[in-house]
PDB file of N, CA and C in Angstrom:
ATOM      1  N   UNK A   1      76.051 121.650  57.196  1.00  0.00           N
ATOM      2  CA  UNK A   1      76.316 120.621  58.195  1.00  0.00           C
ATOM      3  C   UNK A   1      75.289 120.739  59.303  1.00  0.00           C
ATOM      4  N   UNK A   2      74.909 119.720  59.798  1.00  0.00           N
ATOM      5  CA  UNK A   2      73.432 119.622  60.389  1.00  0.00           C
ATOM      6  C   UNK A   2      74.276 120.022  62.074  1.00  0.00           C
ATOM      7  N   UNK A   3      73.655 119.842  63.055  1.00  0.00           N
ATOM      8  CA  UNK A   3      74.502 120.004  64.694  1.00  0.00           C
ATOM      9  C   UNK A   3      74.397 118.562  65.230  1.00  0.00           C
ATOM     10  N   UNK A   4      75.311 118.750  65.691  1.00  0.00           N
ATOM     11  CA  UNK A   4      75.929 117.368  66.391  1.00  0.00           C
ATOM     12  C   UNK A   4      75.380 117.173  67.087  1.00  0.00           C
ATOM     13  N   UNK A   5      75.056 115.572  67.537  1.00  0.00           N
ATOM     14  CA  UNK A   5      74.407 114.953  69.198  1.00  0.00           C
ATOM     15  C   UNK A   5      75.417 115.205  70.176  1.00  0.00           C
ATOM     16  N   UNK A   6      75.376 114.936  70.828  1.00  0.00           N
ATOM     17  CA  UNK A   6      75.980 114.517  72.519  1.00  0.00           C
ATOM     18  C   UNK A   6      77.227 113.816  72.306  1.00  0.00           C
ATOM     19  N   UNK A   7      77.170 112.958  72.119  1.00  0.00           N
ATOM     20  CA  UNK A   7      78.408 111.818  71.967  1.00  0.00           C
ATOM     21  C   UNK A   7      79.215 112.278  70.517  1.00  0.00           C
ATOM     22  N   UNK A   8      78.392 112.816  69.302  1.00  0.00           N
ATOM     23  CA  UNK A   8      79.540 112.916  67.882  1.00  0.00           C
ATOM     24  C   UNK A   8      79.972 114.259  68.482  1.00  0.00           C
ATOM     25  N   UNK A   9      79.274 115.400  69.195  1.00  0.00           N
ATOM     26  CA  UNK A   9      80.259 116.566  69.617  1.00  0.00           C
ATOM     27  C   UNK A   9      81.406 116.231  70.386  1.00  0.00           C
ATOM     28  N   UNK A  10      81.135 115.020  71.479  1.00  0.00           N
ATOM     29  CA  UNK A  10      82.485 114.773  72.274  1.00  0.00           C
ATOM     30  C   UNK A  10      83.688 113.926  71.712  1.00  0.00           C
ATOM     31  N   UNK A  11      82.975 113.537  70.637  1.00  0.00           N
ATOM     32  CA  UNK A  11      84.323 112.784  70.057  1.00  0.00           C
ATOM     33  C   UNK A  11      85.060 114.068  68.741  1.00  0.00           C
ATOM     34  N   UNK A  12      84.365 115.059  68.122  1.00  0.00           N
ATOM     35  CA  UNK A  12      84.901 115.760  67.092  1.00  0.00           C
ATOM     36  C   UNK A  12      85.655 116.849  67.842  1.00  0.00           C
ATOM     37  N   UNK A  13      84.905 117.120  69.385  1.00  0.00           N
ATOM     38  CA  UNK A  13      85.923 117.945  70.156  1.00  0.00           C
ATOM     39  C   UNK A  13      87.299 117.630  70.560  1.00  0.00           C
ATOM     40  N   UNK A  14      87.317 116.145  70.821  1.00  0.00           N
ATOM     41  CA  UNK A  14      88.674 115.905  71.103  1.00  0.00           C
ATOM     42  C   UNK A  14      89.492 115.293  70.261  1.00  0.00           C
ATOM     43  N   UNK A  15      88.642 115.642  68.723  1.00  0.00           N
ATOM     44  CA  UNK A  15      90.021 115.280  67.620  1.00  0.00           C
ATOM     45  C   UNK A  15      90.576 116.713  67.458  1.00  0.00           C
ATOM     46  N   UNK A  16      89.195 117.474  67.312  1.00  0.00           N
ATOM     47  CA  UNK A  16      89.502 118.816  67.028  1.00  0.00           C
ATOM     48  C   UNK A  16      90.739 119.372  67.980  1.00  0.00           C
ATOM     49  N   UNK A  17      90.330 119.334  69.524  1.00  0.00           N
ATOM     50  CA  UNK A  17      91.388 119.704  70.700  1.00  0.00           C
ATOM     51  C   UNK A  17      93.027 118.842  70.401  1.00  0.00           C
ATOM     52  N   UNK A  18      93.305 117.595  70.323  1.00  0.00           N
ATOM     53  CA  UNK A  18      94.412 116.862  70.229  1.00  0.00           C
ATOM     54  C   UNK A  18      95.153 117.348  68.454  1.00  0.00           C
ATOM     55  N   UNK A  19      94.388 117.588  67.309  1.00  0.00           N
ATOM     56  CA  UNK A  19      95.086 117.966  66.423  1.00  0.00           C
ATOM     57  C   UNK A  19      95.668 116.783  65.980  1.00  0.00           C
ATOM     58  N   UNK A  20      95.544 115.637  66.091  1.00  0.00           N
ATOM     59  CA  UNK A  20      96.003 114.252  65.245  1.00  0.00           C
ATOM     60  C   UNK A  20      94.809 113.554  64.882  1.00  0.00           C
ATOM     61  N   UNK A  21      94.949 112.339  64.104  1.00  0.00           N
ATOM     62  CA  UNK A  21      93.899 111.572  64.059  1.00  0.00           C
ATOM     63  C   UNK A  21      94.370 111.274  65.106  1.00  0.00           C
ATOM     64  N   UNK A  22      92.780 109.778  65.557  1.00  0.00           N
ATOM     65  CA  UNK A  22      92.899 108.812  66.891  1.00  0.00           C
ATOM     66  C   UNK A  22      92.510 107.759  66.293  1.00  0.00           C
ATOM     67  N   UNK A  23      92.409 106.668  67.170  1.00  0.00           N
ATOM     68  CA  UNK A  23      91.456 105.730  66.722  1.00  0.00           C
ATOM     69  C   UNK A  23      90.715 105.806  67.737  1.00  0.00           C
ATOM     70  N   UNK A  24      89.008 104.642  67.380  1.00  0.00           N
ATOM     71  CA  UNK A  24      87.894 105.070  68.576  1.00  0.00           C
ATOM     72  C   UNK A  24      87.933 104.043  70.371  1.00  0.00           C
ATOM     73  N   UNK A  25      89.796 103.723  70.100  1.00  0.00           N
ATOM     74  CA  UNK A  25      89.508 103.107  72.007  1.00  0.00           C
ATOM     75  C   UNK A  25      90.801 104.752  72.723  1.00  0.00           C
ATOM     76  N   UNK A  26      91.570 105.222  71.429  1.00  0.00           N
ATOM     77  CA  UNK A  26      91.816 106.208  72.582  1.00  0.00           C
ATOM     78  C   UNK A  26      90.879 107.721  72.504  1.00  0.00           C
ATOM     79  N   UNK A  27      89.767 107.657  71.786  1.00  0.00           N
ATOM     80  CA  UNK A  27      88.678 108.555  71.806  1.00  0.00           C
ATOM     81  C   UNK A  27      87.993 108.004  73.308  1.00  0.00           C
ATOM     82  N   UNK A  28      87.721 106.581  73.602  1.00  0.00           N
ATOM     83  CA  UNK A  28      86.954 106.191  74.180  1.00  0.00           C
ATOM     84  C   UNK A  28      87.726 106.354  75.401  1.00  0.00           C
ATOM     85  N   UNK A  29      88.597 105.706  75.734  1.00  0.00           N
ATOM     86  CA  UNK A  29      89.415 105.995  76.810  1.00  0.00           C
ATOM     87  C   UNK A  29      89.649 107.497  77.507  1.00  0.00           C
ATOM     88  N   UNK A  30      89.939 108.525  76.702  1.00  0.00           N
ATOM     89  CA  UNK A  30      89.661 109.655  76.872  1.00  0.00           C
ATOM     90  C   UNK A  30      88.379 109.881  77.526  1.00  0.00           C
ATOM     91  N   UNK A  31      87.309 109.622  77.294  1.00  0.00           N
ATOM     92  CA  UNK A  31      86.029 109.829  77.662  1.00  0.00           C
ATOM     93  C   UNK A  31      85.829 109.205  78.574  1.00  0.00           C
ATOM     94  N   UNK A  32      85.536 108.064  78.994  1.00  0.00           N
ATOM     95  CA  UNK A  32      86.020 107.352  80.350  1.00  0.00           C
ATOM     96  C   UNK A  32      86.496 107.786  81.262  1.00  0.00           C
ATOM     97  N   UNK A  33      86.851 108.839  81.311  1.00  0.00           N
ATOM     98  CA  UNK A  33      87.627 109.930  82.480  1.00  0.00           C
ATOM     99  C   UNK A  33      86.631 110.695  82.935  1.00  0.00           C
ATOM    100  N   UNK A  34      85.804 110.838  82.418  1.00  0.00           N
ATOM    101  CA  UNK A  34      84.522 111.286  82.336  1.00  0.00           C
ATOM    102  C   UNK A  34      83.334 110.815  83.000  1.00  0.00           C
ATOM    103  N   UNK A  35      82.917 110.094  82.182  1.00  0.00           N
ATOM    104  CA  UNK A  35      81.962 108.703  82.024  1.00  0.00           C
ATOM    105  C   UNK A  35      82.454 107.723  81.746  1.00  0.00           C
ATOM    106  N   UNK A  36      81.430 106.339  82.028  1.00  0.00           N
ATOM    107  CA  UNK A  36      81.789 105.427  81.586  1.00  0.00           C
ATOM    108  C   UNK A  36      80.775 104.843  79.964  1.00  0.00           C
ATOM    109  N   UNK A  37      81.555 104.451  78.984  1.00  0.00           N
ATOM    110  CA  UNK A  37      80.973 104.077  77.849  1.00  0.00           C
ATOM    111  C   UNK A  37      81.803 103.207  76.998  1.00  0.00           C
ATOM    112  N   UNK A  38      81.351 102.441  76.268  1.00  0.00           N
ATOM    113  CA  UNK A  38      81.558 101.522  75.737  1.00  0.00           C
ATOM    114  C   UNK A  38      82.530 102.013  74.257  1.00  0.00           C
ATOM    115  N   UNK A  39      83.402 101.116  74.002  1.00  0.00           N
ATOM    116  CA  UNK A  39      84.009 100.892  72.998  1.00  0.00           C
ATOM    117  C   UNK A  39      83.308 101.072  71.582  1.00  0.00           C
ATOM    118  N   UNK A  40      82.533  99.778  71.815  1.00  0.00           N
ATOM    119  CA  UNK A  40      81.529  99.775  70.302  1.00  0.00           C
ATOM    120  C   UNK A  40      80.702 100.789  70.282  1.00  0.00           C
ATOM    121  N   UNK A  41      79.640 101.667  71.239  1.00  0.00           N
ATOM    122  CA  UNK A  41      79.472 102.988  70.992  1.00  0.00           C
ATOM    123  C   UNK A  41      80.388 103.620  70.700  1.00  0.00           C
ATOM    124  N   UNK A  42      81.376 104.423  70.943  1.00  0.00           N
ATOM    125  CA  UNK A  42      82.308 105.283  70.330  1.00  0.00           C
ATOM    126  C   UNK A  42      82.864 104.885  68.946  1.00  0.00           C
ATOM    127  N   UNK A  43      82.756 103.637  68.953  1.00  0.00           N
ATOM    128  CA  UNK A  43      82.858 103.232  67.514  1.00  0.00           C
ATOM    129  C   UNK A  43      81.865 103.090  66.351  1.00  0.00           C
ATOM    130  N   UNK A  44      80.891 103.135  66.909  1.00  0.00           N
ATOM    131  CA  UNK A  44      79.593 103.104  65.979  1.00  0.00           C
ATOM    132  C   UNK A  44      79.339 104.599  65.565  1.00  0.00           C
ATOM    133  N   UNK A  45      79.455 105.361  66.608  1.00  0.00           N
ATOM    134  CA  UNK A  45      79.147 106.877  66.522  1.00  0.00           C
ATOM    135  C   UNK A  45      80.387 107.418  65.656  1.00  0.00           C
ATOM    136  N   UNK A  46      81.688 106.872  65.856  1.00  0.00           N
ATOM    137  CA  UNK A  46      82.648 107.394  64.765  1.00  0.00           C
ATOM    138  C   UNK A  46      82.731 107.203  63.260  1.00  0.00           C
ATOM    139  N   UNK A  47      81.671 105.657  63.109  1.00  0.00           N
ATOM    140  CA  UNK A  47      81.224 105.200  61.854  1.00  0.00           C
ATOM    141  C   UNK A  47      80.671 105.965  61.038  1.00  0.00           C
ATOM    142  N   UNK A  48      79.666 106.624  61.794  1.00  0.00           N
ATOM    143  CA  UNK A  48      78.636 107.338  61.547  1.00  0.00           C
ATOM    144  C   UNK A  48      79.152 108.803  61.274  1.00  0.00           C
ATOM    145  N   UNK A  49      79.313 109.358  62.227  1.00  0.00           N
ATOM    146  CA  UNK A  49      80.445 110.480  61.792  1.00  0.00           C
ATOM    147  C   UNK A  49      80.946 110.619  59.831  1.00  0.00           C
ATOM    148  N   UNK A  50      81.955 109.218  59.626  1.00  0.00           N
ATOM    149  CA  UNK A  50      82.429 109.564  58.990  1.00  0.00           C
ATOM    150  C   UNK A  50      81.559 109.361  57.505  1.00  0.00           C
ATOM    151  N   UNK A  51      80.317 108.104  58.131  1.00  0.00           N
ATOM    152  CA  UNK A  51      79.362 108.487  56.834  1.00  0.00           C
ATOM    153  C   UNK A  51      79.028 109.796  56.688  1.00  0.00           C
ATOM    154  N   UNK A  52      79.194 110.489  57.365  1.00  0.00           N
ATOM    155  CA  UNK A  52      78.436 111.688  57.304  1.00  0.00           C
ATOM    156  C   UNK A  52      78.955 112.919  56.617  1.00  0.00           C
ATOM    157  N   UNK A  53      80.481 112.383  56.575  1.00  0.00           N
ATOM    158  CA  UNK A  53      81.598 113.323  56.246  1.00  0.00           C
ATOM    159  C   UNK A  53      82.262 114.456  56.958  1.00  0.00           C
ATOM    160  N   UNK A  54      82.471 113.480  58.336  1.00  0.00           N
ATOM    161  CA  UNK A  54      82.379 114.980  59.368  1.00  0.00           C
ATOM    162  C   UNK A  54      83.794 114.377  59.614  1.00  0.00           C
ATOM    163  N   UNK A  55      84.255 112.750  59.411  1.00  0.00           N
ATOM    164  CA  UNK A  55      85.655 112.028  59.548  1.00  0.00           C
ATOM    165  C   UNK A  55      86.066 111.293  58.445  1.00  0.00           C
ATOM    166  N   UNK A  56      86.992 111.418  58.346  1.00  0.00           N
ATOM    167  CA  UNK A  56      88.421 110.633  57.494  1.00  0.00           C
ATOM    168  C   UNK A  56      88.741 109.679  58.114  1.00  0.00           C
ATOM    169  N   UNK A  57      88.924 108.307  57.667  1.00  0.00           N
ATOM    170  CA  UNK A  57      89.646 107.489  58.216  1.00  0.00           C
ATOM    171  C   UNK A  57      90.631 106.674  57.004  1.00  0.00           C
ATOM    172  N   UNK A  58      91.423 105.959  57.884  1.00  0.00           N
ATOM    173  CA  UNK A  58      92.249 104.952  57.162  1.00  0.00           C
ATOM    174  C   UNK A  58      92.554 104.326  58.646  1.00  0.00           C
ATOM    175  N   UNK A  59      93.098 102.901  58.099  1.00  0.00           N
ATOM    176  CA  UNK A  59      93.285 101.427  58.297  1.00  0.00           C
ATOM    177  C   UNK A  59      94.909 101.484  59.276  1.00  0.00           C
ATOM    178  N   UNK A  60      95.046 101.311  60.082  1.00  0.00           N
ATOM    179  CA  UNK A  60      96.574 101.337  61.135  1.00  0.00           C
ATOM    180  C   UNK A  60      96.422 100.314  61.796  1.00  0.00           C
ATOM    181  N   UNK A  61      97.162  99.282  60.723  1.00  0.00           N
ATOM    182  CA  UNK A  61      97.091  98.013  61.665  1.00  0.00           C
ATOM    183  C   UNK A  61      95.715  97.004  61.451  1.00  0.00           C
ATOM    184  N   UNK A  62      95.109  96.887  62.793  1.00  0.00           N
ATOM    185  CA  UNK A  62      94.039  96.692  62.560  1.00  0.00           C
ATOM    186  C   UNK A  62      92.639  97.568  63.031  1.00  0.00           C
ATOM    187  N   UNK A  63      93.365  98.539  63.460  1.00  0.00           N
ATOM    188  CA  UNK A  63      92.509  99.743  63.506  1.00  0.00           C
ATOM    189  C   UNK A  63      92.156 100.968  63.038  1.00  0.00           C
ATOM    190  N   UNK A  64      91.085 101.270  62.659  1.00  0.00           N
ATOM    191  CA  UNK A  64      90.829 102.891  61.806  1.00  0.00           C
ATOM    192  C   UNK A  64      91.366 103.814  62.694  1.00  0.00           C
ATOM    193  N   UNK A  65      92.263 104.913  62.223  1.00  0.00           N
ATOM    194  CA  UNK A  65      92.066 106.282  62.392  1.00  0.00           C
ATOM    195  C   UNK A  65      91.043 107.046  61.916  1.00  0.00           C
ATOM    196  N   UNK A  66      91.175 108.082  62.659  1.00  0.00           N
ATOM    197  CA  UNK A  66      89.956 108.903  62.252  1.00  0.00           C
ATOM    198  C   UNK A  66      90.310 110.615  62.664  1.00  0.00           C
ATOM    199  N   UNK A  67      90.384 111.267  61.216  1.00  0.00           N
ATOM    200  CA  UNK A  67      90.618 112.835  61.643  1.00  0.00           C
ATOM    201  C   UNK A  67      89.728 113.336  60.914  1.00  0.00           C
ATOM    202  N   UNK A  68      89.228 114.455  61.259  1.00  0.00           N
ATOM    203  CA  UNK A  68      88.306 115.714  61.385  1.00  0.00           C
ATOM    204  C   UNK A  68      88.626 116.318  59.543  1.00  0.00           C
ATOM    205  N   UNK A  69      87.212 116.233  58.961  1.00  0.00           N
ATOM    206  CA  UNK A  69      87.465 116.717  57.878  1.00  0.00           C
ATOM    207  C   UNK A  69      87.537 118.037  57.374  1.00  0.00           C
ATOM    208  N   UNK A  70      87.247 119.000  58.882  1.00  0.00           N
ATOM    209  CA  UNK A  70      87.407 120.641  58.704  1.00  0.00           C
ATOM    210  C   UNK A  70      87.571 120.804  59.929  1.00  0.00           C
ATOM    211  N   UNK A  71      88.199 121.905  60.577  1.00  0.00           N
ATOM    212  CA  UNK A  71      87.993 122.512  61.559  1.00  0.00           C
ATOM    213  C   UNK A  71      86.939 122.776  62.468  1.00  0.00           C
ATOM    214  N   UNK A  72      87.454 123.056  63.934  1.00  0.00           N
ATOM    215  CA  UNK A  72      86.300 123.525  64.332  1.00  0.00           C
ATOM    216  C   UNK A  72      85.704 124.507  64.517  1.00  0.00           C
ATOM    217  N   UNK A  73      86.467 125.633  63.340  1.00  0.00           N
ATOM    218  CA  UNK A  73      85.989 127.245  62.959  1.00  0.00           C
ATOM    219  C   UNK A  73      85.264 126.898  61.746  1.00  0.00           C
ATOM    220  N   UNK A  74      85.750 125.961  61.132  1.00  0.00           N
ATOM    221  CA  UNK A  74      85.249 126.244  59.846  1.00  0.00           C
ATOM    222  C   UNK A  74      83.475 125.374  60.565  1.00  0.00           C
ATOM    223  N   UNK A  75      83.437 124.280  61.335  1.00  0.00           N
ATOM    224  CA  UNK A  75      82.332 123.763  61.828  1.00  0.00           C
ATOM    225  C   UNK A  75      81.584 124.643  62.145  1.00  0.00           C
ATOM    226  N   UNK A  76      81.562 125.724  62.527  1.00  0.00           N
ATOM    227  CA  UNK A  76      81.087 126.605  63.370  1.00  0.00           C
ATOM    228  C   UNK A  76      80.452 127.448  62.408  1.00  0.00           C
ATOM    229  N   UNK A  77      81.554 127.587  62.148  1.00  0.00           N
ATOM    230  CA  UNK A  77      80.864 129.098  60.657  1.00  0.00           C
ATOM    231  C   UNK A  77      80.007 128.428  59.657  1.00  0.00           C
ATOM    232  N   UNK A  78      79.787 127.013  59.376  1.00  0.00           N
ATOM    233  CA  UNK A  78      78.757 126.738  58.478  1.00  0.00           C
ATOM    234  C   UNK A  78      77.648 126.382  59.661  1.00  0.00           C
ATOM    235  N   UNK A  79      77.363 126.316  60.765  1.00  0.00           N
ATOM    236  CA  UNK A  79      76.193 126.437  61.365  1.00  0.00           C
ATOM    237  C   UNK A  79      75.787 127.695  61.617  1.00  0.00           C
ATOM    238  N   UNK A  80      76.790 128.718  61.868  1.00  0.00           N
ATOM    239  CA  UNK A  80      76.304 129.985  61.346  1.00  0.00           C
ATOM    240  C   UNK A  80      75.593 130.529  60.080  1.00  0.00           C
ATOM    241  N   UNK A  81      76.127 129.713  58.971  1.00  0.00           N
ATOM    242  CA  UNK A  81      75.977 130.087  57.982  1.00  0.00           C
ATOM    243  C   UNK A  81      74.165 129.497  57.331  1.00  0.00           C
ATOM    244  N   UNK A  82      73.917 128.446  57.753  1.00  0.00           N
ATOM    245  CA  UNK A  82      72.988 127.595  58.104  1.00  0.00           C
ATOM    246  C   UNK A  82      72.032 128.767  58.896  1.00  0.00           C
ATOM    247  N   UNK A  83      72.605 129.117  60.131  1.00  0.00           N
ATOM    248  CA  UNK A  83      71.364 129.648  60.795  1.00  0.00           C
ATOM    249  C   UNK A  83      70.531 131.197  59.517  1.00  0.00           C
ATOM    250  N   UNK A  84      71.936 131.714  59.539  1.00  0.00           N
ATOM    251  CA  UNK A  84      71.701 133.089  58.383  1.00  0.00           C
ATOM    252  C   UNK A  84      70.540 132.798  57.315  1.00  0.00           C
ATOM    253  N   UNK A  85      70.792 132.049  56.632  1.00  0.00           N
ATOM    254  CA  UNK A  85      70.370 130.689  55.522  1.00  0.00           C
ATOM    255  C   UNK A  85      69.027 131.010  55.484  1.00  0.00           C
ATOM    256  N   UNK A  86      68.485 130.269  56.669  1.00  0.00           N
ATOM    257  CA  UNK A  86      66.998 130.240  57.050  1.00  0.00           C
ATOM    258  C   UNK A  86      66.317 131.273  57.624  1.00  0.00           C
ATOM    259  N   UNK A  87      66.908 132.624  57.464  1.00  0.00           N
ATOM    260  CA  UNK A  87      66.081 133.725  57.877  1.00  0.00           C
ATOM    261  C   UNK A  87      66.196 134.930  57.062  1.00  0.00           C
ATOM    262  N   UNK A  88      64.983 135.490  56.459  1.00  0.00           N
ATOM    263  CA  UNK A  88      64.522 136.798  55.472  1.00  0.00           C
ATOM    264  C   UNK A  88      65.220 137.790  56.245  1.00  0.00           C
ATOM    265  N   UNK A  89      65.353 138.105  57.449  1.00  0.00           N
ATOM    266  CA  UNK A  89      66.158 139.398  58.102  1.00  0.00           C
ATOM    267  C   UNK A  89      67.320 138.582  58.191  1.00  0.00           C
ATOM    268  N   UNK A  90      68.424 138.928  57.611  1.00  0.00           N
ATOM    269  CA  UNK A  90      70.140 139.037  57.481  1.00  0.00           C
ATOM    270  C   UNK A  90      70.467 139.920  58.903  1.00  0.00           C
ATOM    271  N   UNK A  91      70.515 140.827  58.349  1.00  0.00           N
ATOM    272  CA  UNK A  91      71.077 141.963  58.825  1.00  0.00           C
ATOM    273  C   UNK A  91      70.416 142.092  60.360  1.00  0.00           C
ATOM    274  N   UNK A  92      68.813 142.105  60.266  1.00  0.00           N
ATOM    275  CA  UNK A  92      68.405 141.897  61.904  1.00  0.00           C
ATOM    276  C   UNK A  92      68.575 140.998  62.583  1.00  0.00           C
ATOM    277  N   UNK A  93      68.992 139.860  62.186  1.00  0.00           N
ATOM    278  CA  UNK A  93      69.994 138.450  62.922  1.00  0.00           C
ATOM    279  C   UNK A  93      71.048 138.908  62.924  1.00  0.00           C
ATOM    280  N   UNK A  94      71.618 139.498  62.460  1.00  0.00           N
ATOM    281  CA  UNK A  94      73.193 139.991  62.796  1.00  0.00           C
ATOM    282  C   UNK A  94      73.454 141.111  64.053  1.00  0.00           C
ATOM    283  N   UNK A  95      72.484 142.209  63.576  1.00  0.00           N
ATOM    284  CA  UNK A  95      72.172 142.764  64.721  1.00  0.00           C
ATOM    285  C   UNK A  95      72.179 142.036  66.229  1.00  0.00           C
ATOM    286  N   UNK A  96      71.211 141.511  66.076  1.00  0.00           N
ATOM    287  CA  UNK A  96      71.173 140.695  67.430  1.00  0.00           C
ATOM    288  C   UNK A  96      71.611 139.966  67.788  1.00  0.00           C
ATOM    289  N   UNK A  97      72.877 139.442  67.081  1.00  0.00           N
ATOM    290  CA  UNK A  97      74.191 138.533  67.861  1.00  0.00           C
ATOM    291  C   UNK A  97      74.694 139.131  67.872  1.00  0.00           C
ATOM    292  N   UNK A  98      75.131 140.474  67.377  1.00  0.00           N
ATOM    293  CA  UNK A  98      76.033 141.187  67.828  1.00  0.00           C
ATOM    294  C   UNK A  98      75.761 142.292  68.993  1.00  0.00           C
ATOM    295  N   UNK A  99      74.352 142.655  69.267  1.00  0.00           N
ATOM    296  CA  UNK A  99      74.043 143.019  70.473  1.00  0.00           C
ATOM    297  C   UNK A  99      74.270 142.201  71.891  1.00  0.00           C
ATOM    298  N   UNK A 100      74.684 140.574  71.564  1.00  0.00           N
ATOM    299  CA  UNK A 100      74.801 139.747  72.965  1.00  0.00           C
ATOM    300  C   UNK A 100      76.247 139.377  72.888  1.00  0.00           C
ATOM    301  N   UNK A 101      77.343 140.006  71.930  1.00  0.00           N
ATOM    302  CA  UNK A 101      78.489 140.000  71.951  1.00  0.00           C
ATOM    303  C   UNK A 101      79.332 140.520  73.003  1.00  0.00           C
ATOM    304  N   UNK A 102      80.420 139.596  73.485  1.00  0.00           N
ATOM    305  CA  UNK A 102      81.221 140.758  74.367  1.00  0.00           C
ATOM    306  C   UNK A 102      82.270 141.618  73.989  1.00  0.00           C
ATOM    307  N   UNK A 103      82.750 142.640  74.910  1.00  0.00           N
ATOM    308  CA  UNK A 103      83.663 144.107  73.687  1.00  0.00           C
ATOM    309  C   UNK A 103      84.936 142.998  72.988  1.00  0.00           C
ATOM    310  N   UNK A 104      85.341 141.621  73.950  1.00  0.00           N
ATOM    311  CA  UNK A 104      86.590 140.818  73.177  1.00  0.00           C
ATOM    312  C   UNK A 104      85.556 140.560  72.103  1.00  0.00           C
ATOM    313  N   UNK A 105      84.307 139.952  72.375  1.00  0.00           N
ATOM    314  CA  UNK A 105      83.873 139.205  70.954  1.00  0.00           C
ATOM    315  C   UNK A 105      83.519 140.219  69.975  1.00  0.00           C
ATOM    316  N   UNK A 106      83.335 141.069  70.050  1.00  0.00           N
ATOM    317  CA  UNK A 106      83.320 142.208  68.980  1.00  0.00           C
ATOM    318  C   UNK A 106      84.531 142.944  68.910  1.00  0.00           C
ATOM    319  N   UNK A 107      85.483 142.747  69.036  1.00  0.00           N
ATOM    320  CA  UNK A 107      86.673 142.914  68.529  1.00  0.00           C
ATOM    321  C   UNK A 107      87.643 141.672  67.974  1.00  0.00           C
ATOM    322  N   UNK A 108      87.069 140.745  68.073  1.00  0.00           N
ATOM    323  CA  UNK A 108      87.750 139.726  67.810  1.00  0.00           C
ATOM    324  C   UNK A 108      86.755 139.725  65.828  1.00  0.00           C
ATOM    325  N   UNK A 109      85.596 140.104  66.213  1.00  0.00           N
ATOM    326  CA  UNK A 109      84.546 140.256  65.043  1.00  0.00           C
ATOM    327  C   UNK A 109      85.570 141.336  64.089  1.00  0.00           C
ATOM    328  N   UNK A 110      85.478 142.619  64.520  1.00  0.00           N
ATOM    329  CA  UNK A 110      86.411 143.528  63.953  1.00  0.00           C
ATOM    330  C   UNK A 110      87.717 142.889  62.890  1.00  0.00           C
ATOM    331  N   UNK A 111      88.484 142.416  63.941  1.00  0.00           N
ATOM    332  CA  UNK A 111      89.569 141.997  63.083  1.00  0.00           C
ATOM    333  C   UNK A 111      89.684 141.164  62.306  1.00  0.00           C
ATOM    334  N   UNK A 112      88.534 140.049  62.250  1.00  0.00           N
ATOM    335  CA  UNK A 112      88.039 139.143  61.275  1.00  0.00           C
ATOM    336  C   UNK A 112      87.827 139.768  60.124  1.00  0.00           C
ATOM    337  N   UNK A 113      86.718 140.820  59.924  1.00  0.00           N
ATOM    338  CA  UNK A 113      86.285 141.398  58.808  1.00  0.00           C
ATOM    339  C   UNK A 113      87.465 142.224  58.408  1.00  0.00           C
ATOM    340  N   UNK A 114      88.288 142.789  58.891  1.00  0.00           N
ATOM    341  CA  UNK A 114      89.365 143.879  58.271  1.00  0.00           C
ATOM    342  C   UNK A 114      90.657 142.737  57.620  1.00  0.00           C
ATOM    343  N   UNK A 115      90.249 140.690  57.972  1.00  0.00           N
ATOM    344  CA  UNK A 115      91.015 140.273  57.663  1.00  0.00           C
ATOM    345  C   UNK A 115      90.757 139.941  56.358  1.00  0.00           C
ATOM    346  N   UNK A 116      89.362 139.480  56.085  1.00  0.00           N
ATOM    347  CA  UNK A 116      88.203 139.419  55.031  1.00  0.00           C
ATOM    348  C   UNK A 116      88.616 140.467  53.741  1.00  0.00           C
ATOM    349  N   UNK A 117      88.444 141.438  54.480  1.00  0.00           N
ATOM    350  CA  UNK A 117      88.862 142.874  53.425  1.00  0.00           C
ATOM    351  C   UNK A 117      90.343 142.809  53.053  1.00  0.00           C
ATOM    352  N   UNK A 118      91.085 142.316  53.773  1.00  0.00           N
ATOM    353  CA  UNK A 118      92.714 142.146  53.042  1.00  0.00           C
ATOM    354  C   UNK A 118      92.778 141.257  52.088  1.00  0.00           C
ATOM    355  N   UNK A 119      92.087 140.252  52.472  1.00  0.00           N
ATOM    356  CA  UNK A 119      92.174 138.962  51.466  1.00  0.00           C
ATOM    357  C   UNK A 119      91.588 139.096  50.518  1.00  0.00           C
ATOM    358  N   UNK A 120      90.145 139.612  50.251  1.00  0.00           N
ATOM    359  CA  UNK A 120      88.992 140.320  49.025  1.00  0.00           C
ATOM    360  C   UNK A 120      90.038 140.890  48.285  1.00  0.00           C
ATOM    361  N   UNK A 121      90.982 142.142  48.947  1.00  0.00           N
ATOM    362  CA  UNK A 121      91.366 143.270  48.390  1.00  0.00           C
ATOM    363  C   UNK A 121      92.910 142.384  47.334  1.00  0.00           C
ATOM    364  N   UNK A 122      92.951 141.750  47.927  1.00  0.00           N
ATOM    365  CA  UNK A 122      94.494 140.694  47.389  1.00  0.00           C
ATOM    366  C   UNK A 122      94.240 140.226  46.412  1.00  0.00           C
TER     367      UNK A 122
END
């Protein structure tokens, strides 16, 4: 999965954050609290989105919903996975995110992998 612009991060954040589908005037409305932006942008950019396979939609009425076709861990971990991807040192990229880790984020790392190893081991 490639990284998001400006506007598809603020709309996948607040499907991701709310946990329902939406459709794109209460995406837009939401944002409007913010800034001000247009309807048919948020709707063009949600179009796009879902060509992309980043949204699900169906038909309510006369308006699309639109929910998030993975998480935003699982989003995350394939741009991680992406960054890993493209570099001959593994292990010295790992190193060095885990040298700018904090002791929560390296313990939060910890219990990930010992969760990894339960599930492998299952």
């Amino acid at each position: 999965m490639r990284q998001l612009g400006e506007l598809e991060a603020e709309i996948m954040d607040r499907l991701w954050s709310w946990g329902r589908p939406a459709t794109a005037r209460e995406v837009r409305n939401d944002v409007n609290k913010q800034r001000p932006i247009a309807y048919s942008t948020v709707k063009t950019v949600a179009d796009i989105l879902h060509r992309k396979g980043m949204l699900t939609r169906e038909k309510e009425g006369r308006a699309w919903l639109y929910r998030p076709t993975c998480t935003r861990q699982q989003y995350t971990a394939s741009r991680m996975q992406e960054a890993l991807e493209g570099n001959p040192d593994t292990a010295g990229v790992m190193l060095s995110f885990v040298e700018q880790m904090s002791p929560a984020e390296v313990e939060a790392l910890r219990t990930a992998l010992r969760a990894a190893k339960r599930r492998s081991d299952a």
